[in-house]
PDB file of N, CA and C in Angstrom:
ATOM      1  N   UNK A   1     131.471 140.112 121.802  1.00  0.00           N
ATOM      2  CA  UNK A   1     130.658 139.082 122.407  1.00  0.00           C
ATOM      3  C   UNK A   1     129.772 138.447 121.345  1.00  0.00           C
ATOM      4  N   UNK A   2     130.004 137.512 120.588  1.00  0.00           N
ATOM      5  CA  UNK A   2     129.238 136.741 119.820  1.00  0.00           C
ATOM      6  C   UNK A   2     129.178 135.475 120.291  1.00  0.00           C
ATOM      7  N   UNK A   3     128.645 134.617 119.570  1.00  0.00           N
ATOM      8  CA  UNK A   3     127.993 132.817 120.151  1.00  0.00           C
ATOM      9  C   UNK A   3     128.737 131.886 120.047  1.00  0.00           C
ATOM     10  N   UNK A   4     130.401 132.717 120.489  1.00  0.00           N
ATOM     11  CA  UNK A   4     131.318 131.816 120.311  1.00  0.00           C
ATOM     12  C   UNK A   4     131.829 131.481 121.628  1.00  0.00           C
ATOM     13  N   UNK A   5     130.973 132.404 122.179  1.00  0.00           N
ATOM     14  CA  UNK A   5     131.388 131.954 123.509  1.00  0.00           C
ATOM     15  C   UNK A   5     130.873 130.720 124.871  1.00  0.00           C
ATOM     16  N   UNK A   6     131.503 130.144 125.413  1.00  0.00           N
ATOM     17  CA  UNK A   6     130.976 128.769 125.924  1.00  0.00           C
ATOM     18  C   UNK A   6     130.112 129.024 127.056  1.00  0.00           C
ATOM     19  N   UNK A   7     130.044 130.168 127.853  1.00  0.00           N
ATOM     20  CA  UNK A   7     129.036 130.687 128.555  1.00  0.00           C
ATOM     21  C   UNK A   7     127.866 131.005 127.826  1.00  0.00           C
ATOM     22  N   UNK A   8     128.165 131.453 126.937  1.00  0.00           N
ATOM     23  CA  UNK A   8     126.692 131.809 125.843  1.00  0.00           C
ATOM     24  C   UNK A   8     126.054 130.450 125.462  1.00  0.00           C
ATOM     25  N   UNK A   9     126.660 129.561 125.432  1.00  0.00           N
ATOM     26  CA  UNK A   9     126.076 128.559 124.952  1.00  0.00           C
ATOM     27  C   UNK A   9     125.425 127.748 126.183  1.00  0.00           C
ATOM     28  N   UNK A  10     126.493 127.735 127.681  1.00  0.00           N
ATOM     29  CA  UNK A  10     125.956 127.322 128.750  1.00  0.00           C
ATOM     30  C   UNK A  10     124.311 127.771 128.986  1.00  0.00           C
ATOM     31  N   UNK A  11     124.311 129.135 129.247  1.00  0.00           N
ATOM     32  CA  UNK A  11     123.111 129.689 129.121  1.00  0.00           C
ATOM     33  C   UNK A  11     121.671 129.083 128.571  1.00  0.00           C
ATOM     34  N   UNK A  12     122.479 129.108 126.995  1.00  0.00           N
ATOM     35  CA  UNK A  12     121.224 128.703 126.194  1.00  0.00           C
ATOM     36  C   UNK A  12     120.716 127.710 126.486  1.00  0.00           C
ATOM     37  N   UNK A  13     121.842 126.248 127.057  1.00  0.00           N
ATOM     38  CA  UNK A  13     120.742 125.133 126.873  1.00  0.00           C
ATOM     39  C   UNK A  13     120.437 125.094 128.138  1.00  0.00           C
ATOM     40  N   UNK A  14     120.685 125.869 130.000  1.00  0.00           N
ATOM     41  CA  UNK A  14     120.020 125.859 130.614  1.00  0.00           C
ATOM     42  C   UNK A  14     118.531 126.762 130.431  1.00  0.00           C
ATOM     43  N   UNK A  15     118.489 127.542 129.252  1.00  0.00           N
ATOM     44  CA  UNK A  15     117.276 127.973 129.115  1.00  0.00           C
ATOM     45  C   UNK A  15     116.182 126.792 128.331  1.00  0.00           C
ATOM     46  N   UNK A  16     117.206 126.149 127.530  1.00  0.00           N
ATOM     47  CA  UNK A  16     115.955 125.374 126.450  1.00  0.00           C
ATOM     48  C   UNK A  16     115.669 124.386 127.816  1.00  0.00           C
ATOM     49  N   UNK A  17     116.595 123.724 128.574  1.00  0.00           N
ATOM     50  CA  UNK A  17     116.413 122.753 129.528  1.00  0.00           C
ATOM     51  C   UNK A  17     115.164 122.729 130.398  1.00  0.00           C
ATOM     52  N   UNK A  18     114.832 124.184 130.824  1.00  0.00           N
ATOM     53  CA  UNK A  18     113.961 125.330 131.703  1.00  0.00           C
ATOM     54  C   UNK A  18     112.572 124.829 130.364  1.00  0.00           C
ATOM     55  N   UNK A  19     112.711 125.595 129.940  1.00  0.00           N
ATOM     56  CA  UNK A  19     111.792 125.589 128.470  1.00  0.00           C
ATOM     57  C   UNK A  19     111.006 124.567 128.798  1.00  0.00           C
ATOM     58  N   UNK A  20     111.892 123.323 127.852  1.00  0.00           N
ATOM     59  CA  UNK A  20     111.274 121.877 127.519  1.00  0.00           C
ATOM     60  C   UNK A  20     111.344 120.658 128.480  1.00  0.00           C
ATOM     61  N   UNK A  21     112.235 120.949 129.370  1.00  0.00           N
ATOM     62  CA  UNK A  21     112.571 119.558 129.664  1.00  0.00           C
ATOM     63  C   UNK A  21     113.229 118.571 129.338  1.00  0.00           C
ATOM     64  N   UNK A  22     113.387 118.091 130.582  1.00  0.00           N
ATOM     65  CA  UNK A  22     114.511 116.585 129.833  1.00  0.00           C
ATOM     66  C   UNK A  22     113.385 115.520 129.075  1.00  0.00           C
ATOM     67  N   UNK A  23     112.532 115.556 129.099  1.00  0.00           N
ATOM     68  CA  UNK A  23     111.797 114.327 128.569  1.00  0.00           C
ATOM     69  C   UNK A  23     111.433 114.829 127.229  1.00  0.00           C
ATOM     70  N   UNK A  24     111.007 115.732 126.826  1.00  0.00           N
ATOM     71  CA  UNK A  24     110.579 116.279 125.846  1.00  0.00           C
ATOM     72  C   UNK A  24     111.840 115.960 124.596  1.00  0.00           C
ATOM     73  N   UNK A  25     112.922 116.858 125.402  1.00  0.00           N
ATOM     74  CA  UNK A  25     114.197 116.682 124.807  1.00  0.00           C
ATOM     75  C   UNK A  25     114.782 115.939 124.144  1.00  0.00           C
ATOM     76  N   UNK A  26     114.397 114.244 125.292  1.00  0.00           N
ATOM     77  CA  UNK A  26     114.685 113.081 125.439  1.00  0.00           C
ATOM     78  C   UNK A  26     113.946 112.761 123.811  1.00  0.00           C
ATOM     79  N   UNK A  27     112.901 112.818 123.803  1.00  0.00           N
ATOM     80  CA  UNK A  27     112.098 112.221 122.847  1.00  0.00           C
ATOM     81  C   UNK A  27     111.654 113.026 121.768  1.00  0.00           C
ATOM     82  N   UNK A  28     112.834 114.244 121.644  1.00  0.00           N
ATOM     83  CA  UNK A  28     112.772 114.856 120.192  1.00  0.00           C
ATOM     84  C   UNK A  28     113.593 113.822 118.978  1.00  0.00           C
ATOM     85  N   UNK A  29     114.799 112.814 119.095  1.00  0.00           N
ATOM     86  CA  UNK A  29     114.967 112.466 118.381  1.00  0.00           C
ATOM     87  C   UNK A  29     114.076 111.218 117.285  1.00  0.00           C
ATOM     88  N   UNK A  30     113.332 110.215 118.526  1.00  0.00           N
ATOM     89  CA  UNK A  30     112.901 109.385 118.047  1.00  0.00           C
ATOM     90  C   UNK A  30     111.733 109.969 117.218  1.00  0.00           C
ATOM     91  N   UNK A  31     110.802 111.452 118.176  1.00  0.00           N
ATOM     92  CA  UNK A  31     109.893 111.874 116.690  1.00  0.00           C
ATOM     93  C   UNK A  31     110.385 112.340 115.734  1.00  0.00           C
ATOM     94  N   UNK A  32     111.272 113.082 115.688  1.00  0.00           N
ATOM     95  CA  UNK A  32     111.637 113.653 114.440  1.00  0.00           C
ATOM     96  C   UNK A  32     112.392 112.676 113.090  1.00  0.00           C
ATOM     97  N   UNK A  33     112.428 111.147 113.733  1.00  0.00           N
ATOM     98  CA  UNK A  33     112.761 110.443 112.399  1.00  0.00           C
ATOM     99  C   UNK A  33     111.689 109.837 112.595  1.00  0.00           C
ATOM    100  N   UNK A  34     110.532 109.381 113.308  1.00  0.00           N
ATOM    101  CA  UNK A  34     108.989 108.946 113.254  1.00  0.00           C
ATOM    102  C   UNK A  34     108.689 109.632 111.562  1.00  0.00           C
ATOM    103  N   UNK A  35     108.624 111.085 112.017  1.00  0.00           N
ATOM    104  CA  UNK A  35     108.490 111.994 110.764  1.00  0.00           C
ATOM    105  C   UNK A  35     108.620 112.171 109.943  1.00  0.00           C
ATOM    106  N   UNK A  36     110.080 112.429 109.604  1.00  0.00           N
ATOM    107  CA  UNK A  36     110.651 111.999 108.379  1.00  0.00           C
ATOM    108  C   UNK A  36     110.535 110.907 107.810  1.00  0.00           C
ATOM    109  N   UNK A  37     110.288 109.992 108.498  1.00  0.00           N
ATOM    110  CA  UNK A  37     110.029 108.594 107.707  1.00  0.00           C
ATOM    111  C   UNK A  37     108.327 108.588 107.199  1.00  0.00           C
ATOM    112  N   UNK A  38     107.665 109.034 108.104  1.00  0.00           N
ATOM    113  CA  UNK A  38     106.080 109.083 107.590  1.00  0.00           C
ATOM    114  C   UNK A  38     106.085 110.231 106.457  1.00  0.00           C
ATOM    115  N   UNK A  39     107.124 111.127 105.897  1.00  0.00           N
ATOM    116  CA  UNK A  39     106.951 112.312 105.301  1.00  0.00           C
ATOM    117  C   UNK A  39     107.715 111.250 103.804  1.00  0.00           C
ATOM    118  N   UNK A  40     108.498 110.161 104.147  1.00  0.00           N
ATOM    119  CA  UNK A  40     109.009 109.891 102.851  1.00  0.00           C
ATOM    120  C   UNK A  40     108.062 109.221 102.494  1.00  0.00           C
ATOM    121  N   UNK A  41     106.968 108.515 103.218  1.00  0.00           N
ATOM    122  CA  UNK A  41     106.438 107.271 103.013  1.00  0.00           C
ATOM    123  C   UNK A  41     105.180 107.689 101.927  1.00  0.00           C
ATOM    124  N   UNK A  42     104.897 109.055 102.654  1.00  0.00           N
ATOM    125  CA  UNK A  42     103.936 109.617 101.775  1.00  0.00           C
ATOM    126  C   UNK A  42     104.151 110.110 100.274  1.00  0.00           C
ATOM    127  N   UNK A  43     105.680 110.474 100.405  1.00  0.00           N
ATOM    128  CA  UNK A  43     105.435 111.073  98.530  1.00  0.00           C
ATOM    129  C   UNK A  43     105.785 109.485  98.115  1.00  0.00           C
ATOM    130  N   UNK A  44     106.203 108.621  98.729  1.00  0.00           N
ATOM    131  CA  UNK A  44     106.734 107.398  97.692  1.00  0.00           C
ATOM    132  C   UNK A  44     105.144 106.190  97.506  1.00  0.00           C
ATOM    133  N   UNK A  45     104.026 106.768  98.517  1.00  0.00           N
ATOM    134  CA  UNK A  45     102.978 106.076  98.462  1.00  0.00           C
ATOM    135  C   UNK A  45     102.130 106.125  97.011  1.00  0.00           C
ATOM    136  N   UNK A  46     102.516 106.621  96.144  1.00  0.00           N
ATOM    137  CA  UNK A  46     101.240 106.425  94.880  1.00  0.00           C
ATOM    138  C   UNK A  46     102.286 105.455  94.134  1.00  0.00           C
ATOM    139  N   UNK A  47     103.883 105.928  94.606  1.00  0.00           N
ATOM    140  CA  UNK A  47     104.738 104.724  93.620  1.00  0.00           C
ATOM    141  C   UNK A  47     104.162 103.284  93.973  1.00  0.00           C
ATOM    142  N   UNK A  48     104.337 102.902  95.365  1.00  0.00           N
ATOM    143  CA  UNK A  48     104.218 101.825  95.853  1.00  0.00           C
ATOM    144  C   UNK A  48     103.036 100.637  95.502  1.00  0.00           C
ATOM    145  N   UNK A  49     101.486 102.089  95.225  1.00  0.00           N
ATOM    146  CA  UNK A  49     100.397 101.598  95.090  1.00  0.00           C
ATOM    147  C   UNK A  49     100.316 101.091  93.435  1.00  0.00           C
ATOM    148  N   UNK A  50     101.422 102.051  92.641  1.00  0.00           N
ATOM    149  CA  UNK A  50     101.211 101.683  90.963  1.00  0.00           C
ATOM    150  C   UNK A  50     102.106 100.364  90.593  1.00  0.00           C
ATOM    151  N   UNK A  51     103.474  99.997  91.770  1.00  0.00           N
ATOM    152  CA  UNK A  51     103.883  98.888  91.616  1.00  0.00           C
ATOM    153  C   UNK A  51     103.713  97.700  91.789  1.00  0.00           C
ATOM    154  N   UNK A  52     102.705  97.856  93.106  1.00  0.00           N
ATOM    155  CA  UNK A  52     101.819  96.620  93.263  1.00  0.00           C
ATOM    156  C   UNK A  52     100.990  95.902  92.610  1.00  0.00           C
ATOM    157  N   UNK A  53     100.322  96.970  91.295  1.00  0.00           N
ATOM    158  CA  UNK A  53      99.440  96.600  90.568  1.00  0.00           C
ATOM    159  C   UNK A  53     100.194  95.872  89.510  1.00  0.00           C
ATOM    160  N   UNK A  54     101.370  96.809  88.944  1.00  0.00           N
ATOM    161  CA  UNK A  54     102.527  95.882  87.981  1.00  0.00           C
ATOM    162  C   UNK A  54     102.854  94.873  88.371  1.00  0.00           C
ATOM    163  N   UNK A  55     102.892  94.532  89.727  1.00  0.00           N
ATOM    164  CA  UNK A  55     103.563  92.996  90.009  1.00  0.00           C
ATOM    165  C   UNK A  55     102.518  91.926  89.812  1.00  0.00           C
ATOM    166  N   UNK A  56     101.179  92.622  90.130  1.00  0.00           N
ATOM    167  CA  UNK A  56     100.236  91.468  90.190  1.00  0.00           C
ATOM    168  C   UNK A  56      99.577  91.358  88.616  1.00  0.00           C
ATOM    169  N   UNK A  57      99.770  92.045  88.156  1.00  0.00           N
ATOM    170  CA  UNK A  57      99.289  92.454  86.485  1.00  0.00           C
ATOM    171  C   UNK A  57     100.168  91.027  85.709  1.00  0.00           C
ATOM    172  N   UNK A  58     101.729  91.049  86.074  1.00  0.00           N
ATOM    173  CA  UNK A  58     103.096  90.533  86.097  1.00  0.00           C
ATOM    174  C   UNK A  58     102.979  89.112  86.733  1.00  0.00           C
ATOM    175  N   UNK A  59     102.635  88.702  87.829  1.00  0.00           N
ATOM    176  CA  UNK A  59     102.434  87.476  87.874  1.00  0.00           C
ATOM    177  C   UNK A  59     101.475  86.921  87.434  1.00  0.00           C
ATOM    178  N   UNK A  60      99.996  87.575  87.109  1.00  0.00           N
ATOM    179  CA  UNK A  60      99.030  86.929  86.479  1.00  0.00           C
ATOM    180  C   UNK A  60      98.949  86.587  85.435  1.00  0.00           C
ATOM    181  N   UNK A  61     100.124  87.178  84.238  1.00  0.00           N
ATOM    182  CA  UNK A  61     100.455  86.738  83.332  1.00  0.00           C
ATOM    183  C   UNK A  61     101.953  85.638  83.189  1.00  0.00           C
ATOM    184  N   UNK A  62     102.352  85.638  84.306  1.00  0.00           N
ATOM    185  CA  UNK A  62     103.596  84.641  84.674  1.00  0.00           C
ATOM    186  C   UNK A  62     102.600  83.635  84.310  1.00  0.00           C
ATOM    187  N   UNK A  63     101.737  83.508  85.573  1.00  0.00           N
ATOM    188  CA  UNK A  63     100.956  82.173  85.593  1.00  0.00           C
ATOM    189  C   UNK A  63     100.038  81.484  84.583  1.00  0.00           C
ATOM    190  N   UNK A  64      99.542  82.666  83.588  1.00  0.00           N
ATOM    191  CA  UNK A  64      99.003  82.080  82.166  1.00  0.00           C
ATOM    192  C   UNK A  64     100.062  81.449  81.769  1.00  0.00           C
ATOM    193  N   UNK A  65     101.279  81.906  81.342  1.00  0.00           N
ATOM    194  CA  UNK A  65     102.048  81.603  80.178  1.00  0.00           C
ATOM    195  C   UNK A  65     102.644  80.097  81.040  1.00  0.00           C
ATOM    196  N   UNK A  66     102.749  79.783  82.440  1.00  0.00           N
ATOM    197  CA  UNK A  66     103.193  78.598  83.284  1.00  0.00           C
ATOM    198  C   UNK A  66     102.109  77.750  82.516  1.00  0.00           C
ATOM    199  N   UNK A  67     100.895  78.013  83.010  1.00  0.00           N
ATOM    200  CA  UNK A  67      99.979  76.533  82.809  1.00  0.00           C
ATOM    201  C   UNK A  67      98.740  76.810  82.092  1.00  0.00           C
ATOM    202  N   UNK A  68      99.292  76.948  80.748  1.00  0.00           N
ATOM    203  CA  UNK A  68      98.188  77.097  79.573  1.00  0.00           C
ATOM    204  C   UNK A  68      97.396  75.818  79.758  1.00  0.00           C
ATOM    205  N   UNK A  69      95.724  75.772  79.624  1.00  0.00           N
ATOM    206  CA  UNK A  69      94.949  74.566  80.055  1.00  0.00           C
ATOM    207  C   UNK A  69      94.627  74.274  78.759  1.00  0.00           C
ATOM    208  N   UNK A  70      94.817  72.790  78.490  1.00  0.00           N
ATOM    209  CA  UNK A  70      94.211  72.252  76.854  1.00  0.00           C
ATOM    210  C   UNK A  70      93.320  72.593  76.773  1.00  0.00           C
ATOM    211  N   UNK A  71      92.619  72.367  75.688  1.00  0.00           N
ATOM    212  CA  UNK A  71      91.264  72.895  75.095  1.00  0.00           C
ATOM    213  C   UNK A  71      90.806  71.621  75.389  1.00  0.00           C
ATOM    214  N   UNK A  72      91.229  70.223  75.122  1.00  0.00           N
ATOM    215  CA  UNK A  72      90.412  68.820  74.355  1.00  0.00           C
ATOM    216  C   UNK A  72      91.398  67.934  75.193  1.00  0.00           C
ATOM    217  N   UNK A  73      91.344  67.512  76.034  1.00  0.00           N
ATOM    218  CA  UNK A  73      92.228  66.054  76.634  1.00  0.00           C
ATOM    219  C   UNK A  73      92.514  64.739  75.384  1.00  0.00           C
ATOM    220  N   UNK A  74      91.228  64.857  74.633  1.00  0.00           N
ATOM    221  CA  UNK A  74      91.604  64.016  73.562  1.00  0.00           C
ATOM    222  C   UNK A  74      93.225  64.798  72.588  1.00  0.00           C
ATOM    223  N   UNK A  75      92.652  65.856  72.237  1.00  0.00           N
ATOM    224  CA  UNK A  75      93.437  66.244  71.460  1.00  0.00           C
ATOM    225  C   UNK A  75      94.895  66.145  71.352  1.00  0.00           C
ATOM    226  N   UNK A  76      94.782  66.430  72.855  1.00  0.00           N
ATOM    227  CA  UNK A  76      96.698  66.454  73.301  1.00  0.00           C
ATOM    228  C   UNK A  76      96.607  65.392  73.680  1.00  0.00           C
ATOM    229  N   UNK A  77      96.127  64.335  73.605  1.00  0.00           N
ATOM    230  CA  UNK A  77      97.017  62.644  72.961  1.00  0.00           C
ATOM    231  C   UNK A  77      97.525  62.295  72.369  1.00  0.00           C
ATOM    232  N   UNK A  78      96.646  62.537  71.161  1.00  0.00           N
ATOM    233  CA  UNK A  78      96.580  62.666  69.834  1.00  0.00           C
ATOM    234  C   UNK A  78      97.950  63.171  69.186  1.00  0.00           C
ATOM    235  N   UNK A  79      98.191  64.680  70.184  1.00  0.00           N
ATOM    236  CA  UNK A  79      99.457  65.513  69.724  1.00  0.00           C
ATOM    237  C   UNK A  79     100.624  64.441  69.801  1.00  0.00           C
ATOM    238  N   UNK A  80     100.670  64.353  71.369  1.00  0.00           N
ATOM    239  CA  UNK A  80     101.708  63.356  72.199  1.00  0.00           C
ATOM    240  C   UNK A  80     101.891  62.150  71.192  1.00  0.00           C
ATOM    241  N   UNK A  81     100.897  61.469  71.107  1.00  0.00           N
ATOM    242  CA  UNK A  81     101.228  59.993  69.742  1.00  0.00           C
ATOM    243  C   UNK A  81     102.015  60.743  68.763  1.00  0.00           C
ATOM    244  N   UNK A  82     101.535  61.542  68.339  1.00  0.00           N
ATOM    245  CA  UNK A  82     102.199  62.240  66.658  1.00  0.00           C
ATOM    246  C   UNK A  82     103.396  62.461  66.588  1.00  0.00           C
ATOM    247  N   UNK A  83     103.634  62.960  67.952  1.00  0.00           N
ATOM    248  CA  UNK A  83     105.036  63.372  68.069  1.00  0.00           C
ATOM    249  C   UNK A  83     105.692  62.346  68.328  1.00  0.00           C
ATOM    250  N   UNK A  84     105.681  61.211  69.273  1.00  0.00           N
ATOM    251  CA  UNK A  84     106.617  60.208  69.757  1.00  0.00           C
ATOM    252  C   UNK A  84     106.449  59.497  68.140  1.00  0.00           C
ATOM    253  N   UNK A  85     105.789  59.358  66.974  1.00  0.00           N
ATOM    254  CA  UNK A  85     105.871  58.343  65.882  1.00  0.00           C
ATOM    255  C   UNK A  85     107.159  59.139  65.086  1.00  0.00           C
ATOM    256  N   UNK A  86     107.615  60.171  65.352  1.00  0.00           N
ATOM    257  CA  UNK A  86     108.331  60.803  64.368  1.00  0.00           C
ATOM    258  C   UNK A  86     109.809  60.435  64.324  1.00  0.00           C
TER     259      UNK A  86
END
């Protein structure tokens, strides 16, 4: 008599049924990936927080190197003439 048998198993889940309930039952799957997902979220949370800073570190230097501001409005006329005489 080992747990290969289909009465043995009948048994068991009219006991867990007794136990827990159908609702309980019902709503072991959706917590248990609630969980797991809040359990990944947490070890991947210091990544998330150090990449955010790289991206914004990363676009703030996108946006220098986009729109470097003249020093002198005169000056870069000046440039612009020099160059179109050449």
């Amino acid at each position: 008599m080992g747990l290969d048998s289909v009465w043995h198993w009948l048994i068991f889940l009219v006991i867990v049924l007794l136990l827990f309930g159908t609702k309980k039952i019902r709503n072991l799957g959706p917590d248990l990936g609630e969980a797991i997902r809040g359990f990944k979220k947490g070890l991947s949370g210091d990544d998330e927080a150090k990449k955010g800073e790289e991206d914004a570190r990363r676009k703030e230097a996108e946006q220098l190197r986009a729109d470097p501001k003249p020093a002198d409005p005169a000056s870069t006329q000046s440039q612009r003439d020099s160059s179109e005489s050449r």
